[in-house]
N, C-alpha and C. Protein backbone atom coordinates (compact mmCIF):
# COMPACT_ATOMS: atom_id res chain seq x y z
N UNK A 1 49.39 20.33 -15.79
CA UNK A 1 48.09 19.68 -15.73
C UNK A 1 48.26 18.27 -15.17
N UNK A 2 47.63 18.25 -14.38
CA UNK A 2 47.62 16.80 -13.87
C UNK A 2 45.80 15.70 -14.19
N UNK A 3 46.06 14.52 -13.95
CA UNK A 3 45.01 14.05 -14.36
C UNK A 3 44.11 13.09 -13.06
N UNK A 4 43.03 12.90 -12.68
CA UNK A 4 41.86 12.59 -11.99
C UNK A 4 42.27 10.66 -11.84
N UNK A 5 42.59 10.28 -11.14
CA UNK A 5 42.82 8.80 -10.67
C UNK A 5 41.98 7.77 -10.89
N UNK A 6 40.65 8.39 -10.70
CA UNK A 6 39.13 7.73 -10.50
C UNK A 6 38.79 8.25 -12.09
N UNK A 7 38.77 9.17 -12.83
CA UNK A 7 38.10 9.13 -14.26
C UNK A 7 39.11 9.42 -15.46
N UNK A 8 40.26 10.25 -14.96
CA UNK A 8 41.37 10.17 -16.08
C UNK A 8 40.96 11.85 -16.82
N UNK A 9 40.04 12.32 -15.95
CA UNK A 9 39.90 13.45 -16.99
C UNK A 9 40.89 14.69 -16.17
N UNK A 10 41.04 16.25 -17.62
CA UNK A 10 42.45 16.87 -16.93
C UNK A 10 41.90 17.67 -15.86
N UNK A 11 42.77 17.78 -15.42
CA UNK A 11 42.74 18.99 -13.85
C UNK A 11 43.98 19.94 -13.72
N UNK A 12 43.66 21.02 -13.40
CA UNK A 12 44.25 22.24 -12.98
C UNK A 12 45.28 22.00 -11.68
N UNK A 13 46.55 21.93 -11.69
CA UNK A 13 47.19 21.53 -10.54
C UNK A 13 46.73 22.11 -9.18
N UNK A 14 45.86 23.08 -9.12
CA UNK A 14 45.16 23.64 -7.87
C UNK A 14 44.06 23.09 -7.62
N UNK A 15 43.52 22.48 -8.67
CA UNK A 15 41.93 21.59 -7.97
C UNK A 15 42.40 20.39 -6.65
N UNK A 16 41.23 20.97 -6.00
CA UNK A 16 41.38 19.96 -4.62
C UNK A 16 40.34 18.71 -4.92
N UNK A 17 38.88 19.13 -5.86
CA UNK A 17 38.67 17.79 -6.37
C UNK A 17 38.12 17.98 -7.53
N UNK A 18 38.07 17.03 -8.34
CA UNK A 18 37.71 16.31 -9.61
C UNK A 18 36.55 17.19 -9.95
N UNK A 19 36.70 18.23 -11.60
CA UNK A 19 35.40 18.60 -11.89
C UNK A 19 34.34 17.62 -12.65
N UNK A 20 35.11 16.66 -12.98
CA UNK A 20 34.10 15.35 -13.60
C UNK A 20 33.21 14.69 -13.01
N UNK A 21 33.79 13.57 -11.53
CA UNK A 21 33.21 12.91 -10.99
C UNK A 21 33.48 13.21 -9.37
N UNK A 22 34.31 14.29 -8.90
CA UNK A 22 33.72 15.17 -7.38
C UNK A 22 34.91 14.27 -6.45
N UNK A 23 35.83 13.86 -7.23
CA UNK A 23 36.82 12.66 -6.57
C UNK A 23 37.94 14.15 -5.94
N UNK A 24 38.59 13.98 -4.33
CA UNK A 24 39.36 14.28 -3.97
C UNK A 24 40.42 14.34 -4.43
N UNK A 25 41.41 14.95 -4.29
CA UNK A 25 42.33 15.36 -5.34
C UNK A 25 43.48 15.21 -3.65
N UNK A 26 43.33 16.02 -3.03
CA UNK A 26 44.77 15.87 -2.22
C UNK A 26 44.43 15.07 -0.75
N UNK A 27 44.97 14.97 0.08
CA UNK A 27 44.75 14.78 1.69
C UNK A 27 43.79 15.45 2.39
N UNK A 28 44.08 16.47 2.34
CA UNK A 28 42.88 17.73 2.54
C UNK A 28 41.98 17.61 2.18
N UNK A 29 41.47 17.86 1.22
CA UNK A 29 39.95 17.75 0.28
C UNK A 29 39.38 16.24 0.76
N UNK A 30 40.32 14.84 0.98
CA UNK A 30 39.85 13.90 1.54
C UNK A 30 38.94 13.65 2.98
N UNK A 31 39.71 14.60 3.58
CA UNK A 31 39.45 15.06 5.20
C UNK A 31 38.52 15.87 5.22
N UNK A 32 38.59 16.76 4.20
CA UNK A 32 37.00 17.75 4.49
C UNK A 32 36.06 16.94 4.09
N UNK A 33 36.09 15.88 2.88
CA UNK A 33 34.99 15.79 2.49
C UNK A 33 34.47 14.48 3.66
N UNK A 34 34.83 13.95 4.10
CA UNK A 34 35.09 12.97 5.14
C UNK A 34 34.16 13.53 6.38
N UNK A 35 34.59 14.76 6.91
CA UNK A 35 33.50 15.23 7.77
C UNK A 35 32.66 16.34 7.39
N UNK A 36 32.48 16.38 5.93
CA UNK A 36 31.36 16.79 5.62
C UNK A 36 30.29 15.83 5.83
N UNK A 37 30.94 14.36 5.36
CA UNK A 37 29.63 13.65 5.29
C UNK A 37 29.26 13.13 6.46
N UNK A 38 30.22 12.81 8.00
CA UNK A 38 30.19 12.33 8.65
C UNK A 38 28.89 13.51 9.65
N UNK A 39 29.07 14.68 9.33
CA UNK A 39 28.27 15.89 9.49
C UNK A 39 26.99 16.19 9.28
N UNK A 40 26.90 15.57 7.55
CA UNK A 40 25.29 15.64 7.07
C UNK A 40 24.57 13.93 7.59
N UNK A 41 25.50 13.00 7.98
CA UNK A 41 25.10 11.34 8.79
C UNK A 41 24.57 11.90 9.92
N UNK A 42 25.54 12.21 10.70
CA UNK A 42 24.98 12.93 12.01
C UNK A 42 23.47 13.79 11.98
N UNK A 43 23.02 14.84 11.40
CA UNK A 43 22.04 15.87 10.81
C UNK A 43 21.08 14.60 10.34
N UNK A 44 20.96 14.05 9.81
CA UNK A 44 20.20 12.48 9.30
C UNK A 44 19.44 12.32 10.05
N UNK A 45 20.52 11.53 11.01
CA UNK A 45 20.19 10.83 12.07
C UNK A 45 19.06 11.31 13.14
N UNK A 46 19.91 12.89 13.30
CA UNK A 46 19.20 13.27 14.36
C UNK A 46 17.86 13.75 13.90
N UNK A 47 17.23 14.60 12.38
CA UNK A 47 16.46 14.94 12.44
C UNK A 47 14.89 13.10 11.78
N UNK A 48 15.65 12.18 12.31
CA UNK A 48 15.09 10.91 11.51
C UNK A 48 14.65 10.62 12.72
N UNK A 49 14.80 11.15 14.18
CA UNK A 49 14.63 10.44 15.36
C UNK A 49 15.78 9.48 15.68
N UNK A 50 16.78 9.31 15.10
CA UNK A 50 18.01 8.58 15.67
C UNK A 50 17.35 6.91 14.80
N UNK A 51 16.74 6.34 14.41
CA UNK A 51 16.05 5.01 14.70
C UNK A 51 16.09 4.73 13.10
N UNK A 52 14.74 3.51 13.63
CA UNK A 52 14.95 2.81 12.22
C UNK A 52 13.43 2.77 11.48
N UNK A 53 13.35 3.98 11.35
CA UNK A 53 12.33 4.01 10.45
C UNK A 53 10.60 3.97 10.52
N UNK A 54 9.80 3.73 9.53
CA UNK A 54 8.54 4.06 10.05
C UNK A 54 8.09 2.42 9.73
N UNK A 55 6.43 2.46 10.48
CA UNK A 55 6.43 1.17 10.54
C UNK A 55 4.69 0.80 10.58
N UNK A 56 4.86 -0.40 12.20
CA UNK A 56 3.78 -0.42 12.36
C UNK A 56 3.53 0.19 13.88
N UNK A 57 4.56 0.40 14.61
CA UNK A 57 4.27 1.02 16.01
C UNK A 57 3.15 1.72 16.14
N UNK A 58 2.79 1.26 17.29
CA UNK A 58 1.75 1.82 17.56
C UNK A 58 1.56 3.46 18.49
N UNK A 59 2.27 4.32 18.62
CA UNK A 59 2.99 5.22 19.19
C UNK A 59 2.08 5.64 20.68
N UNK A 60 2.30 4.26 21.01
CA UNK A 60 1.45 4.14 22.69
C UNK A 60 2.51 4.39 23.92
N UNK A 61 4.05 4.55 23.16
CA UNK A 61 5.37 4.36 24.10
C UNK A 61 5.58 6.04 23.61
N UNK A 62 6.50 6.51 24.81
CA UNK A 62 7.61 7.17 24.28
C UNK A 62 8.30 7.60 23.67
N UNK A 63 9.18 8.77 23.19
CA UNK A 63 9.80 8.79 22.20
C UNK A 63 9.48 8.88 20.44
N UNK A 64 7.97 9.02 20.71
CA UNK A 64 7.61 9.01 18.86
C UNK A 64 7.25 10.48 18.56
N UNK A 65 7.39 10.30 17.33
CA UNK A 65 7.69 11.67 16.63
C UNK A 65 6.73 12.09 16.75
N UNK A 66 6.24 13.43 15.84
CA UNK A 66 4.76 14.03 15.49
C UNK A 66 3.89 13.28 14.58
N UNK A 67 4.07 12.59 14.25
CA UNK A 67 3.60 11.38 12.84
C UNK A 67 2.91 10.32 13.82
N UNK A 68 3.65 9.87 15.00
CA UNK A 68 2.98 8.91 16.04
C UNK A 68 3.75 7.77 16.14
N UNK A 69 4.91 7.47 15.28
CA UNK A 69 5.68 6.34 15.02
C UNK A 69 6.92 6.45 16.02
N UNK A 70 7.26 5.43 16.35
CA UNK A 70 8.16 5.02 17.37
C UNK A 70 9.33 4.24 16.92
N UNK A 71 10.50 4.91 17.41
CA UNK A 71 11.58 4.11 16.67
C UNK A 71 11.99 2.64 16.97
N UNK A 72 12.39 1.83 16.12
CA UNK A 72 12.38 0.28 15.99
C UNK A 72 12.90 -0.53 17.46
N UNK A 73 14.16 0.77 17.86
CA UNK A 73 14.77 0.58 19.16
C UNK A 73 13.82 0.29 20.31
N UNK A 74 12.76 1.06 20.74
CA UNK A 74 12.10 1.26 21.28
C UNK A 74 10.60 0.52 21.29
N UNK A 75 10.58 -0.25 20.59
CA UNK A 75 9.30 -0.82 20.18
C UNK A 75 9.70 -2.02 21.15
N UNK A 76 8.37 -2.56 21.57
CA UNK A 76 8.28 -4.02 21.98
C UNK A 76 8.43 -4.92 21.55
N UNK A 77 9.14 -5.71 22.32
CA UNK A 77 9.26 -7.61 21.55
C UNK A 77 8.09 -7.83 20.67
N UNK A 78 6.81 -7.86 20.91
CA UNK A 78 5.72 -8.11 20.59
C UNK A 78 5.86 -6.89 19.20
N UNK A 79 5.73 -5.77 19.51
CA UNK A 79 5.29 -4.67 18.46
C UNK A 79 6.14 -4.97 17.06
N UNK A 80 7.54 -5.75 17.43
CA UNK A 80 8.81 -5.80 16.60
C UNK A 80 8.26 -6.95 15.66
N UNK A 81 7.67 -8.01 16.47
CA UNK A 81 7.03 -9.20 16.01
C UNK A 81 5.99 -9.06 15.11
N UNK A 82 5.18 -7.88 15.75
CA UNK A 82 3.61 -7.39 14.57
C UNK A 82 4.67 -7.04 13.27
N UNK A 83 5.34 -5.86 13.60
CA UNK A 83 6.25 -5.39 12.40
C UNK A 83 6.87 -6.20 11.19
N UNK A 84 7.31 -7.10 12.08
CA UNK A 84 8.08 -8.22 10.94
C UNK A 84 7.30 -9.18 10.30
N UNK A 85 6.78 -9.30 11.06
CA UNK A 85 5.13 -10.30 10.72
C UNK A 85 4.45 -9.69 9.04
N UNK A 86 4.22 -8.39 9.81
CA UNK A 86 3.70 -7.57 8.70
C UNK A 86 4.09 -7.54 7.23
N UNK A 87 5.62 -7.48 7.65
CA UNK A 87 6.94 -7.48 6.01
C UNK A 87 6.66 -8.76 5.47
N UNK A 88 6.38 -10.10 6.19
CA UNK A 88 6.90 -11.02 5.57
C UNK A 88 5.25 -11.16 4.83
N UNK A 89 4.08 -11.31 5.80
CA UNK A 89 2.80 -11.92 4.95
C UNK A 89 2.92 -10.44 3.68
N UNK A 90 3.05 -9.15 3.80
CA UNK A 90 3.09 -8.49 2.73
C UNK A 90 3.90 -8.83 1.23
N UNK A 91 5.27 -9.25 1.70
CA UNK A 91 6.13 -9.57 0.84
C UNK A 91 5.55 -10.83 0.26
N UNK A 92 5.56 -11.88 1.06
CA UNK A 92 4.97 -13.26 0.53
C UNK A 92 3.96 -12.95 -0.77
N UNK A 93 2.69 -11.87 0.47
CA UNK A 93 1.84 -12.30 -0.69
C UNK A 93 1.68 -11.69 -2.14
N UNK A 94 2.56 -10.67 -2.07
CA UNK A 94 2.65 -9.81 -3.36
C UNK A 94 3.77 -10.64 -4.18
N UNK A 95 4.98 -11.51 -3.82
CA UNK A 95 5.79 -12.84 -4.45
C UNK A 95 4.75 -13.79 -5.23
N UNK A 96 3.54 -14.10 -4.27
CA UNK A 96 2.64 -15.37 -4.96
C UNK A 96 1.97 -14.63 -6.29
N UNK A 97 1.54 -13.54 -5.50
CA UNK A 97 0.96 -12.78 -6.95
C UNK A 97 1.26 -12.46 -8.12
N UNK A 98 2.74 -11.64 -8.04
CA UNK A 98 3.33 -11.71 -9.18
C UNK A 98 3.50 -13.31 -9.80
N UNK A 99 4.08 -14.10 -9.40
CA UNK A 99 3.15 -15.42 -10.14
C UNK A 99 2.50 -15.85 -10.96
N UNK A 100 0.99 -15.35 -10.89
CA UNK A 100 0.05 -15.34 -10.95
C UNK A 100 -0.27 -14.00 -11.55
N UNK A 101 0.30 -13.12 -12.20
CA UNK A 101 -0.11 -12.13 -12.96
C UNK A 101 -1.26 -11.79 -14.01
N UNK A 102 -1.17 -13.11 -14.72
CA UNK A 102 -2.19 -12.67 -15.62
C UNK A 102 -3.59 -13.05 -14.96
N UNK A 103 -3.01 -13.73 -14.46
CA UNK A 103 -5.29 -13.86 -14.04
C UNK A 103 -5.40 -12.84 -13.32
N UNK A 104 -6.64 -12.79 -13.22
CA UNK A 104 -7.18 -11.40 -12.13
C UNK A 104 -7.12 -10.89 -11.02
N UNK A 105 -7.09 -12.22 -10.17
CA UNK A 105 -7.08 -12.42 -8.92
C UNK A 105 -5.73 -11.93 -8.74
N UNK A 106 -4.69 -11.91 -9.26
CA UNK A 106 -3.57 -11.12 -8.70
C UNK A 106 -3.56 -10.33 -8.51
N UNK A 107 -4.49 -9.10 -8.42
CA UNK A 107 -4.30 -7.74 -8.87
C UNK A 107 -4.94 -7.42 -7.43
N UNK A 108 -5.89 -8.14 -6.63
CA UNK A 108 -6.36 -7.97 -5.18
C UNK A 108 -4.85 -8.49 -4.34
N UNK A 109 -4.22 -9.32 -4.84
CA UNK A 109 -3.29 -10.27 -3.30
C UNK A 109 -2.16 -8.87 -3.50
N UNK A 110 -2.00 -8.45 -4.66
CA UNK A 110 -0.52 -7.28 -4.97
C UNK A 110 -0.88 -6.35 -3.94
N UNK A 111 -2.62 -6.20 -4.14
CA UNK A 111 -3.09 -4.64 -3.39
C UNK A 111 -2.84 -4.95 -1.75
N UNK A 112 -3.23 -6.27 -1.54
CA UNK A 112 -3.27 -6.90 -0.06
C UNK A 112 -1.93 -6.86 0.43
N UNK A 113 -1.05 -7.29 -0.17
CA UNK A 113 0.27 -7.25 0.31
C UNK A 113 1.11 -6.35 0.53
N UNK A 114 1.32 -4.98 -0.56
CA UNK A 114 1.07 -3.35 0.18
C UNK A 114 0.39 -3.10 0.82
N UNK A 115 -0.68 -3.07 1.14
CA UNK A 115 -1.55 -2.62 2.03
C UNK A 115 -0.93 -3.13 3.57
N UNK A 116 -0.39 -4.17 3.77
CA UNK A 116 -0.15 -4.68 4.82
C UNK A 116 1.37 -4.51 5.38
N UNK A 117 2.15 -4.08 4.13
CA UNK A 117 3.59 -3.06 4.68
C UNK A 117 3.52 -1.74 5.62
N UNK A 118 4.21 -1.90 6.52
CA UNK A 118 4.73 -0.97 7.86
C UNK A 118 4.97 0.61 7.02
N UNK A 119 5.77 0.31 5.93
CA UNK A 119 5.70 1.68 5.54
C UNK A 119 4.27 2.30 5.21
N UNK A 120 3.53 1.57 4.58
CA UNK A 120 2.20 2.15 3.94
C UNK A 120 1.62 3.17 5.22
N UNK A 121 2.18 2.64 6.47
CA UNK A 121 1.16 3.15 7.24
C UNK A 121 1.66 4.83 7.57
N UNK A 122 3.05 4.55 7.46
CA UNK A 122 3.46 6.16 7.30
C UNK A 122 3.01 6.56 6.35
N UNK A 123 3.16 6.16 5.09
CA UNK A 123 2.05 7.21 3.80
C UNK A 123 1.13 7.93 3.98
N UNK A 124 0.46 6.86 4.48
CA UNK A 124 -1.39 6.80 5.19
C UNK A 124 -1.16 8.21 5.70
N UNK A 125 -0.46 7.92 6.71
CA UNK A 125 -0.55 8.94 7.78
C UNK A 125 -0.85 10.29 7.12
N UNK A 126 -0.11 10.81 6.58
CA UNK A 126 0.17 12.21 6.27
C UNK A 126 -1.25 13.13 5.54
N UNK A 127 -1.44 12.31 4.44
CA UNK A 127 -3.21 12.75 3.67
C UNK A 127 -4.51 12.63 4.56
N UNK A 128 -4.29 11.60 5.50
CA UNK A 128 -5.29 10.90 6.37
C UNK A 128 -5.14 11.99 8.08
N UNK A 129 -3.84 12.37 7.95
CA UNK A 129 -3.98 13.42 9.75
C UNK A 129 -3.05 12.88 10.42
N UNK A 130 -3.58 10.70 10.71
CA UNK A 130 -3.09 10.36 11.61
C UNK A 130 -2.47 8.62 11.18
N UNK A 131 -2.01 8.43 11.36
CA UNK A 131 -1.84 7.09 10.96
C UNK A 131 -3.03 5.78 10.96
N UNK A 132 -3.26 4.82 9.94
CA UNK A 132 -4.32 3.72 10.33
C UNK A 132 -3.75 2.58 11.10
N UNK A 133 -4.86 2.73 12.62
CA UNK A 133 -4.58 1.36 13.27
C UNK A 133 -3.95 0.14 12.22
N UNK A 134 -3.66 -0.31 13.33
CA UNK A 134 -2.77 -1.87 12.79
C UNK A 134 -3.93 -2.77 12.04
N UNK A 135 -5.23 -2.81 13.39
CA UNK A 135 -6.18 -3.49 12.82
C UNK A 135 -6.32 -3.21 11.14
N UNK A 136 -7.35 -2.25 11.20
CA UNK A 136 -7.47 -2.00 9.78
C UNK A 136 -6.32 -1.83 9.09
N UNK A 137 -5.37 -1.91 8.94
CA UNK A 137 -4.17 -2.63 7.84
C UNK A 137 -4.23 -3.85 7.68
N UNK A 138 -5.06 -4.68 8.79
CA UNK A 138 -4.60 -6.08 8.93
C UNK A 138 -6.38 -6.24 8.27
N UNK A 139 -6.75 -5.43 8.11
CA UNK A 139 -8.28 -6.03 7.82
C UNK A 139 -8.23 -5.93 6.66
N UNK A 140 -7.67 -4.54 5.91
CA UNK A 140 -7.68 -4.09 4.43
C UNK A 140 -6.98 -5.63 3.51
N UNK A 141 -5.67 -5.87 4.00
CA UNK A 141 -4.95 -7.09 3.97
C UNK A 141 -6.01 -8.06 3.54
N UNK A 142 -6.68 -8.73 4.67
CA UNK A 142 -7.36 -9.75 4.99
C UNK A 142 -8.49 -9.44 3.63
N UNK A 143 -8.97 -8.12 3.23
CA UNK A 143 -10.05 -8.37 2.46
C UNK A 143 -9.60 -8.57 1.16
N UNK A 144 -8.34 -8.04 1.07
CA UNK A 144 -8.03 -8.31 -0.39
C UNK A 144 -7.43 -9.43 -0.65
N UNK A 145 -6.91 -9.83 0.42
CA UNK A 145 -6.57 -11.34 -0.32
C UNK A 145 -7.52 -12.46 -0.31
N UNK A 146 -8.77 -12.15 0.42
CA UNK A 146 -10.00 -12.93 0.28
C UNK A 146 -10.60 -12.73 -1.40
N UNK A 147 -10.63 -11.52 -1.18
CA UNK A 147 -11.00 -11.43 -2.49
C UNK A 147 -10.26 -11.75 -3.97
N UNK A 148 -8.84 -11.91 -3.73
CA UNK A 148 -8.12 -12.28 -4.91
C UNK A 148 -7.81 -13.65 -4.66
N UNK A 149 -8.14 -14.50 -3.69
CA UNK A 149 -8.00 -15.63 -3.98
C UNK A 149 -9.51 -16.03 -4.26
N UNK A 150 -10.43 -15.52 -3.63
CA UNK A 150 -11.64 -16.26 -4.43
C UNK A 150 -11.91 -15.93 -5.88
N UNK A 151 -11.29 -14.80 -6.02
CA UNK A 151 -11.41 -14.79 -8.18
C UNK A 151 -9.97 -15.85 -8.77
N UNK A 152 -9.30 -16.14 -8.11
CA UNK A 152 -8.46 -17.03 -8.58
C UNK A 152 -9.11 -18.41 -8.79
N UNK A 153 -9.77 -19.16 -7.59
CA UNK A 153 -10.01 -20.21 -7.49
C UNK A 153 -11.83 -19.96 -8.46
N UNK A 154 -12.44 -19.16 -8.71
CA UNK A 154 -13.35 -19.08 -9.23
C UNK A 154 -13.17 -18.58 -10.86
N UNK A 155 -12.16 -18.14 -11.43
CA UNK A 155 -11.82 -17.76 -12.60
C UNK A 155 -10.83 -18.41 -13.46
């Protein structure tokens, strides 16, 4: 009987890996498991569109999936700019909010600041058919944080 390197528990001198925690046991079993994963990365990749994810693209270019989204690679200086734009006033304003938790008015800037994340719009997409313009993300945004800062400054 030999024992597991990574957890210490016993093993059968024929195990190639660990029945505890799935740890490789010889050279071999290292190497398979190595391009197993390098195998299911690859399979990832390719069925993800190769890219970086969903967003705010507007899928007016090339290359976008059935969803309408366009990979990050491929997006415009400008589109990359809406995108990041998007993360930061979202992030910001859901940071100020939590803050500001107990009053009321937080509970519109939290909604405003998801609402205005790149991912939301892939969510959207799927229940909705098609994805929501940028605008109206940027409007939904705009109304809720109107509205949670005027119950802030009024409450």
């Amino acid at each position: 009987m030999k024992t597991c390197p990574r957890c210490d528990s016993s093993l059968d001198d024929e195990d190639r890996f660990c029945v505890e925690c799935g740890a490789p046991q010889t050279e071999d079993a290292a190497e398979e498991l190595d391009e197993y994963v390098q195998r299911q990365a690859q399979q990832v990749a390719a069925e993800s569109g190769g890219g970086g994810g969903g967003g705010m693209g507007g899928g007016e270019s090339g290359g976008e999936d059935d969803s309408g989204f366009v990979p990050t690679a491929q997006l415009s200086d400008r589109e990359q700019l809406w995108r990041r734009g998007c993360y930061v006033a979202g992030y910001g304003t859901i940071v100020v909010a939590l803050t500001r938790v107990p009053q009321i008015g937080a509970f519109p800037l939290i909604l405003g600041g998801i609402a205005i994340l790149p991912p939301i719009r892939r969510l959207t997409a799927e229940p909705l058919g098609s994805p929501l313009k940028r605008e109206v993300m940027a409007g939904l945004y705009a109304v809720f944080v109107l509205i949670g800062v005027a119950l802030l400054v009024l409450l």
